[in-house]
C-alpha atoms as a PDB file:
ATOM      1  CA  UNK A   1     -17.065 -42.630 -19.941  1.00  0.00           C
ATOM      2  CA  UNK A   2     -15.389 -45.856 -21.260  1.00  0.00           C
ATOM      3  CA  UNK A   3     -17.240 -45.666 -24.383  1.00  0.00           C
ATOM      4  CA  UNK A   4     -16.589 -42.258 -25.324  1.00  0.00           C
ATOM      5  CA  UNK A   5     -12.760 -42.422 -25.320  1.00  0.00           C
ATOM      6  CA  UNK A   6     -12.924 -45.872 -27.410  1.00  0.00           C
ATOM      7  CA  UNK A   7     -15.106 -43.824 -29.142  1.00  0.00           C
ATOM      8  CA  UNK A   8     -12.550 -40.860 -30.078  1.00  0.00           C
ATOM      9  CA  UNK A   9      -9.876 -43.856 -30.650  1.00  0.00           C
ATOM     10  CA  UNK A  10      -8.371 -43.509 -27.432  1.00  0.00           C
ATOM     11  CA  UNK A  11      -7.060 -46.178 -24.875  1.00  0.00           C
ATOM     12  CA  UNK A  12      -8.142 -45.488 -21.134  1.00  0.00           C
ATOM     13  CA  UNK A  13      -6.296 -46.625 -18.353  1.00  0.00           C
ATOM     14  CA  UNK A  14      -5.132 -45.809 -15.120  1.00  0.00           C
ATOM     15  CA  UNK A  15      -2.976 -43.203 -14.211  1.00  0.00           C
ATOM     16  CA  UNK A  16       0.592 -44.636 -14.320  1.00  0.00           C
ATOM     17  CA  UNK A  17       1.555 -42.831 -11.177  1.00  0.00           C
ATOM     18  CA  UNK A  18      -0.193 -42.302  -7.958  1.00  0.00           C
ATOM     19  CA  UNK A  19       1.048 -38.583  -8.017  1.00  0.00           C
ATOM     20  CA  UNK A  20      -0.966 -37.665 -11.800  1.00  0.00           C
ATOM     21  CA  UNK A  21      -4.064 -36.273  -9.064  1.00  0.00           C
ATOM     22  CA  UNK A  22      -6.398 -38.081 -12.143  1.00  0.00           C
ATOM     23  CA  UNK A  23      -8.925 -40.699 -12.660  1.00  0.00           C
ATOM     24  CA  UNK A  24      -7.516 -41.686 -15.681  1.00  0.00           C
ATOM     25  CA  UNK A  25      -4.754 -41.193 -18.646  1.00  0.00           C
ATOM     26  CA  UNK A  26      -5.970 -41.723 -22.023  1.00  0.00           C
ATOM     27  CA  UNK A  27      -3.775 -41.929 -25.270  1.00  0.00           C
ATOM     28  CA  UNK A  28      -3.857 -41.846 -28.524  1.00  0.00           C
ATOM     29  CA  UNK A  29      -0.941 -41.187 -31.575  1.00  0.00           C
ATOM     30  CA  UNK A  30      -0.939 -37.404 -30.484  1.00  0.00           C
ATOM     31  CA  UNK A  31      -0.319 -38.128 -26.652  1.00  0.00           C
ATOM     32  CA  UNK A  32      -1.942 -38.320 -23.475  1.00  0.00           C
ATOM     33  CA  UNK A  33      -5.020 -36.754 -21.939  1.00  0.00           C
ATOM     34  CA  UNK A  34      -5.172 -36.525 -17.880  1.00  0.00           C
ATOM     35  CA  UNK A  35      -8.330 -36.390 -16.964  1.00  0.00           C
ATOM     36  CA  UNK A  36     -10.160 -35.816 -14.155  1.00  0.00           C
ATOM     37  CA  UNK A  37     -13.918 -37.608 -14.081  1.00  0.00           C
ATOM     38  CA  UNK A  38     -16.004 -36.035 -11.954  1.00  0.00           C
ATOM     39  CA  UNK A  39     -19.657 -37.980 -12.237  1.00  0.00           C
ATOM     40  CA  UNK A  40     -22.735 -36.447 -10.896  1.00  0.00           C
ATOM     41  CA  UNK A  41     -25.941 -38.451 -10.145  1.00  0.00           C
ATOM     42  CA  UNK A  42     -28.176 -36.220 -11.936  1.00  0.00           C
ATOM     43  CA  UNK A  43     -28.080 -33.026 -14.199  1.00  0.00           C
ATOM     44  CA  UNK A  44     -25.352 -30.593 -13.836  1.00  0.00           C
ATOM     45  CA  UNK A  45     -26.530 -27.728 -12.158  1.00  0.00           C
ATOM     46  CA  UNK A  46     -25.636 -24.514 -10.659  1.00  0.00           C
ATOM     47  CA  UNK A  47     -23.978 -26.254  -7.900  1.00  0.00           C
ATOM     48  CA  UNK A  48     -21.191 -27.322 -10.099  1.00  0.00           C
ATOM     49  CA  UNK A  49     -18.395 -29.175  -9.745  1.00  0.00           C
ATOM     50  CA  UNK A  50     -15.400 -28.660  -7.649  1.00  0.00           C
ATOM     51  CA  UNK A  51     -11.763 -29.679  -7.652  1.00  0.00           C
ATOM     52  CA  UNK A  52      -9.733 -30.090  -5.077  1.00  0.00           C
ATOM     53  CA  UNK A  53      -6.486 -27.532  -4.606  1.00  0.00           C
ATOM     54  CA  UNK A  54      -4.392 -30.574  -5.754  1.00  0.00           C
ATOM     55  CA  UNK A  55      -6.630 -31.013  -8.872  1.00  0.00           C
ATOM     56  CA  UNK A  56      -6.438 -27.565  -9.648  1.00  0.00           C
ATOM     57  CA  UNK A  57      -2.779 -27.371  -9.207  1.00  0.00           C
ATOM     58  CA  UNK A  58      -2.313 -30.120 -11.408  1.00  0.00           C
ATOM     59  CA  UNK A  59      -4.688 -28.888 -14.119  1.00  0.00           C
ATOM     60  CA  UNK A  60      -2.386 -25.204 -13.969  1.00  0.00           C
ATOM     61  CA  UNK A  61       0.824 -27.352 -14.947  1.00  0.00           C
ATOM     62  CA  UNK A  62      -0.419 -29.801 -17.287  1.00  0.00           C
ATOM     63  CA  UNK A  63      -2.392 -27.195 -19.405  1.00  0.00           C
ATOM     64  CA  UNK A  64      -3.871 -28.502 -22.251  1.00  0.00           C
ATOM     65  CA  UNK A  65      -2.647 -32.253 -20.982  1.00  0.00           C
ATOM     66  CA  UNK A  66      -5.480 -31.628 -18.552  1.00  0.00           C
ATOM     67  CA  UNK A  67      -8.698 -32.657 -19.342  1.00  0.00           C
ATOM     68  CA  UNK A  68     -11.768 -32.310 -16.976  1.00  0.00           C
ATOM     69  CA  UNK A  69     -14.452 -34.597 -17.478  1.00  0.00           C
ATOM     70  CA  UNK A  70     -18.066 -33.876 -16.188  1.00  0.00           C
ATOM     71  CA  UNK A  71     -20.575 -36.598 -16.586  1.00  0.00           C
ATOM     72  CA  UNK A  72     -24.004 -36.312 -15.977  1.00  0.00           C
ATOM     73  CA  UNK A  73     -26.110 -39.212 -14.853  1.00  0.00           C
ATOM     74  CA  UNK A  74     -23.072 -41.271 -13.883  1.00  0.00           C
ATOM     75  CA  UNK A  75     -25.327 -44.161 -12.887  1.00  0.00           C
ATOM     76  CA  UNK A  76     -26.993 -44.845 -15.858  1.00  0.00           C
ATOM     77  CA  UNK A  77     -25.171 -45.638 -18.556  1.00  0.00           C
ATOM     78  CA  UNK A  78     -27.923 -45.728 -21.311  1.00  0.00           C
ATOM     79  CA  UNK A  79     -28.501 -41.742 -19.659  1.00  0.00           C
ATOM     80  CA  UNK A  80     -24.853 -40.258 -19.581  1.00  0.00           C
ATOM     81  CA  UNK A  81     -23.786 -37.075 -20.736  1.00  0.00           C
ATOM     82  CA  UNK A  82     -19.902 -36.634 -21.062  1.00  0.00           C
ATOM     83  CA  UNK A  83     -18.684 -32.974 -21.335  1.00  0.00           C
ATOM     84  CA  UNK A  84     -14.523 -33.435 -21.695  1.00  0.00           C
ATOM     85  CA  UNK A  85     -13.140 -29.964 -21.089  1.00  0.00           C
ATOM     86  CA  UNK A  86      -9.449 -29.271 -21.917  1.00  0.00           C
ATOM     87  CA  UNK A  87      -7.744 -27.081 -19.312  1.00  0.00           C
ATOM     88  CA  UNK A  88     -10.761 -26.121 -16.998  1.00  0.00           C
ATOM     89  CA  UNK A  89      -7.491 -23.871 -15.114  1.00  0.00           C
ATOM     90  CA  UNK A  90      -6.551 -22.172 -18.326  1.00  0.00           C
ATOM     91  CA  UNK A  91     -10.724 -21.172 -19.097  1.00  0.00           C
ATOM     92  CA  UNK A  92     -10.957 -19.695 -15.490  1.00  0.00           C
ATOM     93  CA  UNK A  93     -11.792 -15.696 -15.926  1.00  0.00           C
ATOM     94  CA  UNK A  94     -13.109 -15.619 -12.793  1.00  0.00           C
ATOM     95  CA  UNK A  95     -13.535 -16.683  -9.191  1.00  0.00           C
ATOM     96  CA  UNK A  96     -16.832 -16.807  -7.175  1.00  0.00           C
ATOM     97  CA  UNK A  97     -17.264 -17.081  -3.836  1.00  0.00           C
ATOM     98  CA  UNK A  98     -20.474 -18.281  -2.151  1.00  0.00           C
ATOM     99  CA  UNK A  99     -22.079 -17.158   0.998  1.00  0.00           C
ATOM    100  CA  UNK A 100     -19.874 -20.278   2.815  1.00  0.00           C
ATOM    101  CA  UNK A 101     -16.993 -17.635   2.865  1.00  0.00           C
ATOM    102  CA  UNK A 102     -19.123 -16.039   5.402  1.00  0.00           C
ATOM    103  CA  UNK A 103     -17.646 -18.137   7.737  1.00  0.00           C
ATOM    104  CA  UNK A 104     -13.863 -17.802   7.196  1.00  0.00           C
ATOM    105  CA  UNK A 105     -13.981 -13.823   7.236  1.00  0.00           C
ATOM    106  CA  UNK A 106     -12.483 -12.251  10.251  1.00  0.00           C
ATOM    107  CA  UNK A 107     -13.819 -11.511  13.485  1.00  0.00           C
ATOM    108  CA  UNK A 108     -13.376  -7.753  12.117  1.00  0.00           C
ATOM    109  CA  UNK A 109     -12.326  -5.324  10.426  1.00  0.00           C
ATOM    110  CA  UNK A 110      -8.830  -3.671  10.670  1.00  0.00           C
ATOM    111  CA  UNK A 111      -9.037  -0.708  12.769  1.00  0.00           C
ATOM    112  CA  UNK A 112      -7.559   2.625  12.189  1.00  0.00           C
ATOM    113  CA  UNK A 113      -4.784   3.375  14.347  1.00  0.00           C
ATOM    114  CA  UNK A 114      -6.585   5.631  17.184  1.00  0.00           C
ATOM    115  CA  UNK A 115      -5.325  10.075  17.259  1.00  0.00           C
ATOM    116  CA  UNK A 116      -2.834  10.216  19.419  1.00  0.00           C
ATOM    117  CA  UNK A 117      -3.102  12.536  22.215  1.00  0.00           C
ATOM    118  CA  UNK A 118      -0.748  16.116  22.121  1.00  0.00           C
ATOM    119  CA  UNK A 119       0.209  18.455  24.494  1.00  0.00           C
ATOM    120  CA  UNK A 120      -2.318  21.205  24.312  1.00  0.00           C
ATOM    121  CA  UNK A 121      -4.799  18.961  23.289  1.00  0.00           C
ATOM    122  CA  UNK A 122      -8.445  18.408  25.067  1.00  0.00           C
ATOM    123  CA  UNK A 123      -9.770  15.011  26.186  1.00  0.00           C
ATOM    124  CA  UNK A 124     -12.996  14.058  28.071  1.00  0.00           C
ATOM    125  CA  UNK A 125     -11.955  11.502  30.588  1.00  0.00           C
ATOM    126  CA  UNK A 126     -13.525   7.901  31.164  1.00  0.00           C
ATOM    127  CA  UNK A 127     -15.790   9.864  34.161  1.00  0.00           C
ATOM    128  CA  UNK A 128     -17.049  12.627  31.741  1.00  0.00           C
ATOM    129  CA  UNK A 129     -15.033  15.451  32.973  1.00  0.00           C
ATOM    130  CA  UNK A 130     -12.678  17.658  30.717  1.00  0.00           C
ATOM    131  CA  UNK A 131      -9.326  18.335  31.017  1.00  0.00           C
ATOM    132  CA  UNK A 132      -6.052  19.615  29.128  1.00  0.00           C
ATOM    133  CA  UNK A 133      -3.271  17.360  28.588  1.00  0.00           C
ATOM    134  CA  UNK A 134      -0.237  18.746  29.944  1.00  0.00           C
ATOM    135  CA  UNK A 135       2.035  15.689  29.203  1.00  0.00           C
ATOM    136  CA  UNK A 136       2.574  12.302  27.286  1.00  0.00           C
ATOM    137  CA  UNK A 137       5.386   9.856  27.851  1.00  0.00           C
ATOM    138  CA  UNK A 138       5.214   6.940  25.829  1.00  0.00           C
ATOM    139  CA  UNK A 139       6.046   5.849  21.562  1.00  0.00           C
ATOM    140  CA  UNK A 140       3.442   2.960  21.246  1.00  0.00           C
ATOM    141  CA  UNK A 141       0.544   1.894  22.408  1.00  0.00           C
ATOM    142  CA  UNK A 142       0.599   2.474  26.113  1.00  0.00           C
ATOM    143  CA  UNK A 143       0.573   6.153  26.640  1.00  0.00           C
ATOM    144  CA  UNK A 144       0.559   8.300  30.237  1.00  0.00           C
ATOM    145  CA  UNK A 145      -1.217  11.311  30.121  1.00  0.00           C
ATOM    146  CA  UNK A 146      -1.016  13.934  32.712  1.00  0.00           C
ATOM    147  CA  UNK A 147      -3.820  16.199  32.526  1.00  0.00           C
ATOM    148  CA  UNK A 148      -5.519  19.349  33.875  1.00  0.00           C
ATOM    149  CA  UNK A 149      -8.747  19.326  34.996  1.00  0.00           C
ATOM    150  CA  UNK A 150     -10.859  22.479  34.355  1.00  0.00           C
ATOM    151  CA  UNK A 151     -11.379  22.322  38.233  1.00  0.00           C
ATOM    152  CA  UNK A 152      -7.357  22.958  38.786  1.00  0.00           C
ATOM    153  CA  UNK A 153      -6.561  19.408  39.335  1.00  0.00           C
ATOM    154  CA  UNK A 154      -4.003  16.920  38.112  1.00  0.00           C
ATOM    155  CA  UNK A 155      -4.273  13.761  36.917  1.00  0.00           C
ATOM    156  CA  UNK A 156      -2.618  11.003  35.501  1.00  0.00           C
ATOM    157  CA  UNK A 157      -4.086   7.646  33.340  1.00  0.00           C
ATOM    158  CA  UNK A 158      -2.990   5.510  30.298  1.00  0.00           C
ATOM    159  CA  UNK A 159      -4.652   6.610  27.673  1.00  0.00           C
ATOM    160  CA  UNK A 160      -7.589   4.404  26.864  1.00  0.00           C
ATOM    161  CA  UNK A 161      -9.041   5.109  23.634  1.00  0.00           C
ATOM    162  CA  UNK A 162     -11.615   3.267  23.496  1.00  0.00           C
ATOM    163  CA  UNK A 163     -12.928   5.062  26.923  1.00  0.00           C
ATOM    164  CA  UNK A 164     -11.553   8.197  26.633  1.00  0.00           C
ATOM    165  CA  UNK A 165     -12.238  11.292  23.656  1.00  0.00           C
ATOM    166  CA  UNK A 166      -9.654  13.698  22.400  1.00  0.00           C
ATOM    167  CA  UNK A 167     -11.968  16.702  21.625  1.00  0.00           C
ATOM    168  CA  UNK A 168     -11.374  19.406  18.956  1.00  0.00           C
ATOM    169  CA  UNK A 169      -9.303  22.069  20.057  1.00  0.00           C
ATOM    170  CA  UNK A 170     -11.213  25.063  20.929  1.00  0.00           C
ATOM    171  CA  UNK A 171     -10.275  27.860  18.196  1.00  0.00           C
END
C-alpha cells in the first residue's frame, strides 16, 4: 500500500489528527488524500467491504479528499491488489440491505385503527350472540357500549375489538 503511493509520488503518513476517521493522509503538490485502507486476506468478493457510520460520515464531507482504499491479499505483499477509490460516498446510487435486517424489523406491522362502533350499528359479542348498540360513551380507545340483545336484554362492555365484530348493517 506503501509502495503504491511512493509510486504515484506521494508521501504517506499518519493522519495528523486522531479525529481524520483514516488510516492514512497522503500528499503530494496538489494536496492531500484521506484514505481509508481497508485490507482483505484474500480476493474481494461479494461480501464487500464495509465502513463504519463514522467512515462514511467522513467520506460525505471530505468528498473527493476521501479516498477508499481496498487491498486484496493484504498479507502478501508480492500478491496485493490496491484499488484507491475517490469518494466511495459520492459513487453510492444505491443501498442494499441483506437478510441481517431481518432482525431489526419490528415485531409488526402498524395496524389500522379498528371501525368504531355507532349507534344503530350491529356487533356479535365476545359469547357469539348479536345485539344492537344502543349507546357509546367514550373519544379514544376505551369505549362502553350498551347494547340490545335480540333476546330483549341489555348489556354493557368496553368494546374489545379484537374479541368482538361490528357486522354490516342489515339493509
Amino acid at each position: 500500500m506503501l509502495a503504491h503511493e511512493h509510486a504515484d509520488h506521494r508521501l504517506p503518513q499518519p493522519p495528523r489528527d486522531d479525529a481524520s476517521g483514516c488510516s492514512l493522509e497522503s500528499v503530494d503538490g496538489s494536496g492531500a488524500r484521506y484514505i481509508e485502507v481497508k485490507g482483505l486476506s484474500g480476493p474481494w468478493t461479494e461480501n464487500g467491504v464495509w465502513l463504519s457510520s463514522g467512515q462514511f460520515d467522513r467520506a460525505q464531507k471530505l468528498g473527493d479528499g476521501f479516498w477508499l482504499y481496498v487491498v486484496e491479499y493484504a498479507l502478501d505483499e508480492a500478491s496485493s491488489v490496491v484499488h484507491p477509490i475517490c469518494n466511495p460516498a459520492g459513487l453510492i446510487t444505491q443501498y442494499r440491505l441483506d437478510p441481517g435486517w431481518r432482525g431489526l424489523a419490528s415485531a409488526s406491522l402498524p395496524q389500522a385503527a379498528p371501525p368504531r362502533p355507532e349507534v344503530g350499528g350491529r356487533i356479535l359479542m365476545e359469547d357469539g350472540v348479536e345485539g344492537v348498540i344502543t349507546g357509546v360513551e367514550g373519544e379514544s380507545l376505551i369505549l362502553s357500549l350498551q347494547v340490545k340483545m335480540l333476546d330483549g336484554t341489555k348489556r354493557q362492555a368496553f368494546y374489545q375489538p379484537n374479541k368482538m365484530k361490528l357486522l354490516p348493517n342489515e339493509g
